[in-house]
N, C-alpha and C. Protein backbone atom coordinates (compact mmCIF):
# COMPACT_ATOMS: atom_id res chain seq x y z
N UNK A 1 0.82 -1.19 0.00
CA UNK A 1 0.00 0.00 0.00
C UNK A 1 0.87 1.26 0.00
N UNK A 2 1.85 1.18 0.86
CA UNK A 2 2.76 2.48 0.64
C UNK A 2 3.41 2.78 -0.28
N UNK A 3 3.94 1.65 -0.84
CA UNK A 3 4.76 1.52 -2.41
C UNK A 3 3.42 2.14 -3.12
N UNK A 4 2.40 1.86 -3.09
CA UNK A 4 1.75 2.41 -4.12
C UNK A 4 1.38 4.04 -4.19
N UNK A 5 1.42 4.38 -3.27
CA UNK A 5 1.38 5.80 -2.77
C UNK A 5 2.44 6.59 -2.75
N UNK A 6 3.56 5.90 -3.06
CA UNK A 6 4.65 6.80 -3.05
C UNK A 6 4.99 6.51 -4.24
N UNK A 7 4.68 5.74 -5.30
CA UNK A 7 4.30 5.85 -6.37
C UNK A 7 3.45 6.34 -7.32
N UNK A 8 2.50 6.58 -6.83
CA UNK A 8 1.13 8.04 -7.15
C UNK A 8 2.06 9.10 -6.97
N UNK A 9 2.67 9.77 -5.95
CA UNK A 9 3.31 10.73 -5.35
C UNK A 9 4.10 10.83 -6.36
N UNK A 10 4.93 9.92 -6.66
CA UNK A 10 6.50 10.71 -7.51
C UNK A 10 5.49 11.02 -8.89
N UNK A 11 4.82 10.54 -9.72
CA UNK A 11 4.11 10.44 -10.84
C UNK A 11 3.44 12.06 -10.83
N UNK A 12 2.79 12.31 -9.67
CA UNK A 12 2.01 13.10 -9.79
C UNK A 12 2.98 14.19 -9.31
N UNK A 13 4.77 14.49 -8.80
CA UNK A 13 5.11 15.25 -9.12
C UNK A 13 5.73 15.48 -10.52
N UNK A 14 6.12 14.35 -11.13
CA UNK A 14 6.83 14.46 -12.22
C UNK A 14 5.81 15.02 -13.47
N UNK A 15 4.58 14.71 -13.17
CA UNK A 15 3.21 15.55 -13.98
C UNK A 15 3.08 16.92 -13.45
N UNK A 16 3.57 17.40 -12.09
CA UNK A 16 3.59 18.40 -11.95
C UNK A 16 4.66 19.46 -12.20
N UNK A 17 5.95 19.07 -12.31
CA UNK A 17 7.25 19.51 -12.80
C UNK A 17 7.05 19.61 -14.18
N UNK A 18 6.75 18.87 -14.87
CA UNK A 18 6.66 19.00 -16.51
C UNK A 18 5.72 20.09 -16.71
N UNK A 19 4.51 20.18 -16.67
CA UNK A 19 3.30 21.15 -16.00
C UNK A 19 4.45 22.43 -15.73
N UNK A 20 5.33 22.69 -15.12
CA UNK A 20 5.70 23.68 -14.57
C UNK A 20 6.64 24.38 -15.51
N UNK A 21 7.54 23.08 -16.27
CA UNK A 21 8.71 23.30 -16.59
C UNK A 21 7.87 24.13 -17.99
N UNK A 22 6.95 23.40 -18.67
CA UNK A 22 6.84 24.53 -19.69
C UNK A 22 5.75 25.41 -19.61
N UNK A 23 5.43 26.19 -18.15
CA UNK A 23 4.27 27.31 -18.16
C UNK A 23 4.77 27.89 -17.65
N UNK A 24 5.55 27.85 -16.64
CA UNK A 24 6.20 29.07 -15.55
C UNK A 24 7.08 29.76 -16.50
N UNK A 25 7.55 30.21 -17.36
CA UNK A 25 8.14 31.24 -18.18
C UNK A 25 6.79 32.08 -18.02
N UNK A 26 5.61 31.88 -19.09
CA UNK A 26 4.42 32.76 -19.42
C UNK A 26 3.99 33.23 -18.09
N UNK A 27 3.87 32.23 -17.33
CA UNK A 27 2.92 32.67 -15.72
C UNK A 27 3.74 33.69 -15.55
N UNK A 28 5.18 33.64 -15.05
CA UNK A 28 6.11 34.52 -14.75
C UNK A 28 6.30 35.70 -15.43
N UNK A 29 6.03 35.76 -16.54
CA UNK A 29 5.92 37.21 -17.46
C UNK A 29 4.31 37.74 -17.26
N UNK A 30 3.12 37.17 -16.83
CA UNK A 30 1.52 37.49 -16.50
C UNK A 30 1.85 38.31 -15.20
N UNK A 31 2.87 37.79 -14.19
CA UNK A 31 2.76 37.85 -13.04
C UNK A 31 3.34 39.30 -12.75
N UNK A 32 4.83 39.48 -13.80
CA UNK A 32 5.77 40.43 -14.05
C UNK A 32 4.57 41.63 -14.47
N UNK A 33 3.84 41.45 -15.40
CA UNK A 33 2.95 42.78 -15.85
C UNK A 33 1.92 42.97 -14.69
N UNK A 34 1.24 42.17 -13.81
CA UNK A 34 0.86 42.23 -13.10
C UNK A 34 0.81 43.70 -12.23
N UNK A 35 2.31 42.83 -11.86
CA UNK A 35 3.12 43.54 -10.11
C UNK A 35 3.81 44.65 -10.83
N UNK A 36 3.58 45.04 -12.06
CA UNK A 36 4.55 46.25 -12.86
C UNK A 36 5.43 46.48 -12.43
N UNK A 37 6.35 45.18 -12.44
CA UNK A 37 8.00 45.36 -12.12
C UNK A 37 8.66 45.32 -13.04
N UNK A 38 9.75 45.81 -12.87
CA UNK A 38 10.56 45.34 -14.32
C UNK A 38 10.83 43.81 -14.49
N UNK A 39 10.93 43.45 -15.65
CA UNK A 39 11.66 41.92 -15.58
C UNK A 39 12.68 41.15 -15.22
N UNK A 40 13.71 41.88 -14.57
CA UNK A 40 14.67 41.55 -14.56
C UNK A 40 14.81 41.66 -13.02
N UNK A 41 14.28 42.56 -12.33
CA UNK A 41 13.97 42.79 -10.72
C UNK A 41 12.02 42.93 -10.73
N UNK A 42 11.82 41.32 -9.77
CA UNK A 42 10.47 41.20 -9.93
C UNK A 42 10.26 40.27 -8.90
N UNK A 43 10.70 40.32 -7.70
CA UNK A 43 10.20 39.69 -6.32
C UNK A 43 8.90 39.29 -6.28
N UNK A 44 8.13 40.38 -6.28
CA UNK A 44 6.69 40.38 -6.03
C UNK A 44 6.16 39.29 -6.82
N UNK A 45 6.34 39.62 -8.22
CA UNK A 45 5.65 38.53 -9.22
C UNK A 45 6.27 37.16 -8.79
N UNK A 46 7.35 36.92 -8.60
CA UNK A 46 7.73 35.61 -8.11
C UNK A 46 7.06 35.20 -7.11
N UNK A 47 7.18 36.12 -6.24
CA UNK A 47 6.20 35.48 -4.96
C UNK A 47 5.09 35.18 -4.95
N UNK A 48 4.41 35.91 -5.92
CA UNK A 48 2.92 35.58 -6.53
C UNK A 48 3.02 34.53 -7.27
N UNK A 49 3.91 34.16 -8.62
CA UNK A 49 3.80 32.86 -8.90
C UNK A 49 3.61 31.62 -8.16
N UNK A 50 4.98 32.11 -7.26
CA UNK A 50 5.46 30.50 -6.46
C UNK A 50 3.74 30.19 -5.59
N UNK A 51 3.13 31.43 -5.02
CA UNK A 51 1.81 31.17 -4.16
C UNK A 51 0.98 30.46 -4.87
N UNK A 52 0.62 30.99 -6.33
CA UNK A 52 -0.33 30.07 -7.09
C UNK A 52 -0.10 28.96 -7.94
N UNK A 53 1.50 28.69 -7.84
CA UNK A 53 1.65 27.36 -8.00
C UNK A 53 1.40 26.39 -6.82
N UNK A 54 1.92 26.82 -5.77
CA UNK A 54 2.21 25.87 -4.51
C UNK A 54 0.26 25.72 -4.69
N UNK A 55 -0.42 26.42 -4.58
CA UNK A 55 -2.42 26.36 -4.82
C UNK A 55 -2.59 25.08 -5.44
N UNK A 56 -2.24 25.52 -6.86
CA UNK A 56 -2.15 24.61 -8.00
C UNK A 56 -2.07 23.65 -7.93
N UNK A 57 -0.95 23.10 -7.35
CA UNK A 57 -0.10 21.78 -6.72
C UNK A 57 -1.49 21.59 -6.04
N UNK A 58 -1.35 21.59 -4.58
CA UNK A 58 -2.03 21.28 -3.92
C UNK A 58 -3.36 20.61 -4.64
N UNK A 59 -3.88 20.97 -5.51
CA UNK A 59 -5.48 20.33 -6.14
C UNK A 59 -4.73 19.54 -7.51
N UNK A 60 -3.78 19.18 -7.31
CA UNK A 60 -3.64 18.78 -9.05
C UNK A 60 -3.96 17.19 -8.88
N UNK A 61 -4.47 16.54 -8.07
CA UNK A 61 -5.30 15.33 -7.89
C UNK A 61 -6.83 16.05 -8.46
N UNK A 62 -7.10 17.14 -8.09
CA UNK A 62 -8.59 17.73 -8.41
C UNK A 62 -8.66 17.84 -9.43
N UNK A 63 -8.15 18.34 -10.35
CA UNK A 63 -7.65 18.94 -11.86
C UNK A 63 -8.54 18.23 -12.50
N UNK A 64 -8.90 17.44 -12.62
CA UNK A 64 -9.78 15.92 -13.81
C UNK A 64 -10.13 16.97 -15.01
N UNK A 65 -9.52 16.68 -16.15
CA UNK A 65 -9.92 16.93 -16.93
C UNK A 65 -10.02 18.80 -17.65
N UNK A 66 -9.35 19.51 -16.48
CA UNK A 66 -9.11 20.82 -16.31
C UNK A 66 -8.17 21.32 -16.86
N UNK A 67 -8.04 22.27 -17.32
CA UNK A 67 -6.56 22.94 -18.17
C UNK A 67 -6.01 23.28 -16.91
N UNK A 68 -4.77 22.68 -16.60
CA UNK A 68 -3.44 23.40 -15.34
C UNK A 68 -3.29 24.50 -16.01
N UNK A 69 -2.88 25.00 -16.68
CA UNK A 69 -2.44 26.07 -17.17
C UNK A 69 -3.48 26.83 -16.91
N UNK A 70 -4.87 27.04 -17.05
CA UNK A 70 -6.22 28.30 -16.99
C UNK A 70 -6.45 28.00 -15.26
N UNK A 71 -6.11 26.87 -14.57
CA UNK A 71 -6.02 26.71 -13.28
C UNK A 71 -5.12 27.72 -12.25
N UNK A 72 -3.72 27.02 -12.80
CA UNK A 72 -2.99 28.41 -12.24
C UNK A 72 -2.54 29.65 -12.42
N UNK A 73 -3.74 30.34 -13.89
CA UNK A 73 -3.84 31.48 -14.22
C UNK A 73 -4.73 32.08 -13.14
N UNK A 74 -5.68 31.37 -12.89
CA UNK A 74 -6.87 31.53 -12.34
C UNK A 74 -6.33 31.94 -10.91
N UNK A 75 -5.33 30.77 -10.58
CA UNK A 75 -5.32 31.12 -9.07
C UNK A 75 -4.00 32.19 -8.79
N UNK A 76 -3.36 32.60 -9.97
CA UNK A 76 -2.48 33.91 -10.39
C UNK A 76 -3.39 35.31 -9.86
N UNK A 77 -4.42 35.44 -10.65
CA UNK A 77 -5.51 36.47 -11.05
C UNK A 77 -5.67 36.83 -9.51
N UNK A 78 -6.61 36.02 -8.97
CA UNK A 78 -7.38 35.46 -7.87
C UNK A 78 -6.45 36.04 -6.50
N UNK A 79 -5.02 35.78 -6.67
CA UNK A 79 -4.00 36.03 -5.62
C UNK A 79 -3.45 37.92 -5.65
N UNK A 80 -3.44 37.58 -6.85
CA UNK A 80 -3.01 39.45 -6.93
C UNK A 80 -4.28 40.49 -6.76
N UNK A 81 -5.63 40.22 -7.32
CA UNK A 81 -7.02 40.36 -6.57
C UNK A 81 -6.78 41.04 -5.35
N UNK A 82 -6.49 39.75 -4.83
CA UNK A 82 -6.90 40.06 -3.23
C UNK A 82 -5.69 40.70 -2.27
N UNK A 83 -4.73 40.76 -3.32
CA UNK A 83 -3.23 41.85 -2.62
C UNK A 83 -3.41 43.10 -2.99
N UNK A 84 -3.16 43.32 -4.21
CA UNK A 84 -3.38 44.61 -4.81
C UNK A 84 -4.03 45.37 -4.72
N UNK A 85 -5.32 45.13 -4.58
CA UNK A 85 -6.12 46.44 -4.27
C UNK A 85 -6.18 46.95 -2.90
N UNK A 86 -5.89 45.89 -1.63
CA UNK A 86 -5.59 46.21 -0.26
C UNK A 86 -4.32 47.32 -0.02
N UNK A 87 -3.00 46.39 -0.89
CA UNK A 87 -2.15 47.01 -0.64
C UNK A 87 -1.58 47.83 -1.82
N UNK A 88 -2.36 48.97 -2.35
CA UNK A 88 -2.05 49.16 -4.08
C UNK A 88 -0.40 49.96 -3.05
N UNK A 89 0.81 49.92 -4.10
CA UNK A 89 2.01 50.35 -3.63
C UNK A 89 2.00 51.11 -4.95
N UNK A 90 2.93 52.09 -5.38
CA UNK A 90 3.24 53.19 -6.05
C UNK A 90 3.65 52.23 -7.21
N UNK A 91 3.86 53.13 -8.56
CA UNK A 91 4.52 52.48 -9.27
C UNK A 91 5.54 51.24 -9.82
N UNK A 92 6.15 50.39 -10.06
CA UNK A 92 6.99 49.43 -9.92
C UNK A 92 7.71 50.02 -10.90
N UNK A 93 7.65 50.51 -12.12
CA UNK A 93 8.38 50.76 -13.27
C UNK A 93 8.55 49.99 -14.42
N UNK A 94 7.31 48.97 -14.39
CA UNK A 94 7.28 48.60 -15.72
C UNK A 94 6.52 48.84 -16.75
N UNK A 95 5.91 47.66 -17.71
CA UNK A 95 5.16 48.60 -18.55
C UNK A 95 3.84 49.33 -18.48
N UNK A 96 3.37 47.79 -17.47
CA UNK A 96 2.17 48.74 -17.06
C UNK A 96 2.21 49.46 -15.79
N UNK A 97 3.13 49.96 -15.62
CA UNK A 97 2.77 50.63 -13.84
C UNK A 97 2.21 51.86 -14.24
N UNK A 98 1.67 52.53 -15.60
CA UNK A 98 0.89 53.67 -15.39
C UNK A 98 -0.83 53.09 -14.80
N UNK A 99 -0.94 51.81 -14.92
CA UNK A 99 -2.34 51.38 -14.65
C UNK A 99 -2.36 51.14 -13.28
N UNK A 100 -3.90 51.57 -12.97
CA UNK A 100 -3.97 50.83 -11.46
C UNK A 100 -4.35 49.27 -11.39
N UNK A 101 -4.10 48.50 -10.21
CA UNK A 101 -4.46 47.24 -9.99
C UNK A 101 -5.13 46.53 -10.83
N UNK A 102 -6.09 46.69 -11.05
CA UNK A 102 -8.21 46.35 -11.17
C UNK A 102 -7.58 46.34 -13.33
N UNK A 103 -6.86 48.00 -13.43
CA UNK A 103 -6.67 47.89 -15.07
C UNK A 103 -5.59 46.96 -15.49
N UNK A 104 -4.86 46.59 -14.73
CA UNK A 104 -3.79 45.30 -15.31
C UNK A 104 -3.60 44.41 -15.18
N UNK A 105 -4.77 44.40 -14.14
CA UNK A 105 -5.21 43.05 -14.43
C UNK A 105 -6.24 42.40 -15.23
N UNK A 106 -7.02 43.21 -15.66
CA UNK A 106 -7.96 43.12 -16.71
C UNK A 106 -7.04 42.89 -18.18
N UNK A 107 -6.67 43.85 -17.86
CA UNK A 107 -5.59 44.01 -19.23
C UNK A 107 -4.88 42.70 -19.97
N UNK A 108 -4.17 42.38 -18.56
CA UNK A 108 -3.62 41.15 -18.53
C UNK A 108 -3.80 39.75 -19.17
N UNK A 109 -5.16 40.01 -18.58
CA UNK A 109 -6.44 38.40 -18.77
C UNK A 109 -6.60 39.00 -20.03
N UNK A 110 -7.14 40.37 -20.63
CA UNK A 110 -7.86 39.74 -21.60
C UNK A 110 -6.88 40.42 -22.96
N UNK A 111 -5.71 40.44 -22.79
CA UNK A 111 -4.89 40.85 -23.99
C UNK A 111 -3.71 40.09 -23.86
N UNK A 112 -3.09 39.80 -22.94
CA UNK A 112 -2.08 38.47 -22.94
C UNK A 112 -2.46 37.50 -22.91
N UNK A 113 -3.38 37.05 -21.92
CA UNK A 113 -3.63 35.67 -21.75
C UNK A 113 -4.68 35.48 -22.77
N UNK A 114 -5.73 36.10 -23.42
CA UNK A 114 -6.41 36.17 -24.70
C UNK A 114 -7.72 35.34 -23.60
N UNK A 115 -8.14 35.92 -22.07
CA UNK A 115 -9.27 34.89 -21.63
C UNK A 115 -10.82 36.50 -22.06
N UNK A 116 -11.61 35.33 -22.32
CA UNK A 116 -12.79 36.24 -22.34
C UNK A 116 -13.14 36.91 -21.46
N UNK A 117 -13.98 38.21 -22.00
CA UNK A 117 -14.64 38.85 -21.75
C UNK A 117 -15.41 38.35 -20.23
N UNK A 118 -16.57 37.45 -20.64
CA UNK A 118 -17.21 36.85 -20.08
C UNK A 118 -16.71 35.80 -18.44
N UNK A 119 -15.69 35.37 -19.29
CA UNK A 119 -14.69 34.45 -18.05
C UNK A 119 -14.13 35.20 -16.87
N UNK A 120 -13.72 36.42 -17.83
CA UNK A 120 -12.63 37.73 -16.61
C UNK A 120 -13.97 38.30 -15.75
N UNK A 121 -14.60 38.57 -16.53
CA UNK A 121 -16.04 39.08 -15.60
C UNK A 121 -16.46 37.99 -14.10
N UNK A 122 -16.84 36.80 -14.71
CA UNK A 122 -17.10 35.88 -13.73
C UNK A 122 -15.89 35.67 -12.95
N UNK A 123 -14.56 35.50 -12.92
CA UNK A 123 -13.59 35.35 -12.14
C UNK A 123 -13.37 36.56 -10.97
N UNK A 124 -13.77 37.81 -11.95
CA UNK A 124 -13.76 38.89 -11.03
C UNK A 124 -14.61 39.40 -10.33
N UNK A 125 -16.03 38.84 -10.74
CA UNK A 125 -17.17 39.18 -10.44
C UNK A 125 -18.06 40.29 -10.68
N UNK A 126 -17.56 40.62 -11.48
CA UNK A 126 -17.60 41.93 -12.15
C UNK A 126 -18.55 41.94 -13.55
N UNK A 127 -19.51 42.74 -13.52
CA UNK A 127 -20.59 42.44 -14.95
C UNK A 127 -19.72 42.70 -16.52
N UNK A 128 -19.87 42.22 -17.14
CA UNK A 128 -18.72 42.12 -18.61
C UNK A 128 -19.15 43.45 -19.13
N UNK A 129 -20.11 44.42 -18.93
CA UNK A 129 -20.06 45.89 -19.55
C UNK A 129 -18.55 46.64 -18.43
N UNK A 130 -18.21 46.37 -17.37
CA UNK A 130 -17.76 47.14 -16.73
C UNK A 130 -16.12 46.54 -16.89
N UNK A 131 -16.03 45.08 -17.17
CA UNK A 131 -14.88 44.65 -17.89
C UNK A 131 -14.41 45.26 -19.21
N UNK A 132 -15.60 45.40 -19.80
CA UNK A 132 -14.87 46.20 -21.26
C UNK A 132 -14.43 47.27 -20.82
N UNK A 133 -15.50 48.07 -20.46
CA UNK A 133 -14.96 49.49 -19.93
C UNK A 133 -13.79 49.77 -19.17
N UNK A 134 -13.19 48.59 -18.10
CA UNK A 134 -11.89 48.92 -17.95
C UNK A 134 -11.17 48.50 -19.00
N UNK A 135 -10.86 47.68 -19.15
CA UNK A 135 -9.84 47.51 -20.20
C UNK A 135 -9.90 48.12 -21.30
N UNK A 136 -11.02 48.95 -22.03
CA UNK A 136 -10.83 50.28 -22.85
C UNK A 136 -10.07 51.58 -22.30
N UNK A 137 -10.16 51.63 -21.27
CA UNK A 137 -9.77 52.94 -20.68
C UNK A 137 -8.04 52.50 -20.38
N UNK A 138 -7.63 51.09 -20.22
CA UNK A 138 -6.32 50.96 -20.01
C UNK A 138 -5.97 50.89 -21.37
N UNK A 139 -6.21 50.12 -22.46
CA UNK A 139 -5.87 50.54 -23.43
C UNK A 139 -5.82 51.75 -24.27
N UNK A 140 -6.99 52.93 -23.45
CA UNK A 140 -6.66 53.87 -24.05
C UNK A 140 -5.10 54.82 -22.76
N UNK A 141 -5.30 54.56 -22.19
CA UNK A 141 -4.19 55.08 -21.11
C UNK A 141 -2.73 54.39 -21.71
N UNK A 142 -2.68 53.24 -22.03
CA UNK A 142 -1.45 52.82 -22.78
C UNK A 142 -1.13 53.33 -24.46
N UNK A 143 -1.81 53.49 -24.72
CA UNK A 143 -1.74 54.40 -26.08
C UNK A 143 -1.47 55.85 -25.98
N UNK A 144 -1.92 55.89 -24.75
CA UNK A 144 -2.05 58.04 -25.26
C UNK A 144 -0.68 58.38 -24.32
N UNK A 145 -0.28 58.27 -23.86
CA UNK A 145 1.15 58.39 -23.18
C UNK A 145 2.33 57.77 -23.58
N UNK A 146 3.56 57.77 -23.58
CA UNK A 146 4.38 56.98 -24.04
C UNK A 146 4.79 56.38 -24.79
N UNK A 147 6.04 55.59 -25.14
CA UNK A 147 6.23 54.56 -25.97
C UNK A 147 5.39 53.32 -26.27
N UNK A 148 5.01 52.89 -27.06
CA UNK A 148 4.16 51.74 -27.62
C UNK A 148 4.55 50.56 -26.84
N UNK A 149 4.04 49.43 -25.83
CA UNK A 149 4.49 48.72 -24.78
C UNK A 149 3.77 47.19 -25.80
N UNK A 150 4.65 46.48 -25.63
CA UNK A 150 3.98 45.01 -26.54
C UNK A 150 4.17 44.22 -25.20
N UNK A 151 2.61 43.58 -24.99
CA UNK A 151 2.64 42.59 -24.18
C UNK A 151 2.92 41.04 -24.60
């Protein structure tokens, strides 16, 4: 019985390492625009990754049939949510640090990660007229100032 369980165990990390090895680049650049740090100095976003992976992990027996990847976007989103707007901190200096919280992360979901309208609404709880409307106003705030920023 234990052999078999510690055989589930290594399996289901080595499904979770592979899982990791090729998403944590993207998560890590979602996380980077996020926390509007630069890329190269980006604590925050790391720390936010590593939180909604370690989440991730934790349910990846739950997963059945679930995209890991829209899982630990989800629990990405979900984590900076509930930091950011408590603790909004000044600028970071990246591309998006002219946006507040609420706009880059909208931004985020629905121009990098390409998630709907509809999905970002329900994740955020937020009615999908008031989702467009932010993310028009960040896209127009990233256009009318500055250099042209490619996410």
């Amino acid at each position: 019985m234990r052999e078999r369980q510690a055989s589930d165990e290594r399996l289901r990390a080595r499904e979770f390492e592979a899982f990791v090895a090729g998403a944590a680049g993207r998560l890590l650049h979602a996380a980077t625009l996020l926390t509007a740090e630069e890329p190269h100095r980006n604590p925050r976003a790391r720390r936010l990754l590593t939180a909604a992976l370690a989440h991730t992990y934790a349910g990846w027996d739950r997963l059945r049939g679930e995209d890991p990847y829209d899982r630990a976007r989800q629990e990405l989103a979900i984590r900076f949510a509930r930091t950011a707007w408590r603790r909004h901190r000044g600028p970071g200096g990246g591309a998006l640090s002219r946006l507040s919280p609420q706009e880059r992360l909208i931004l985020v979901l629905r121009l990098y990660e390409g998630v709907a309208e509809e999905q970002t609404a329900a994740l955020l709880g937020l009615p999908v007229e008031r989702v467009r409307a932010i993310c028009a106003r960040a896209v127009s705030t990233m256009r009318g100032t500055g250099p042209r920023v490619a996410l």
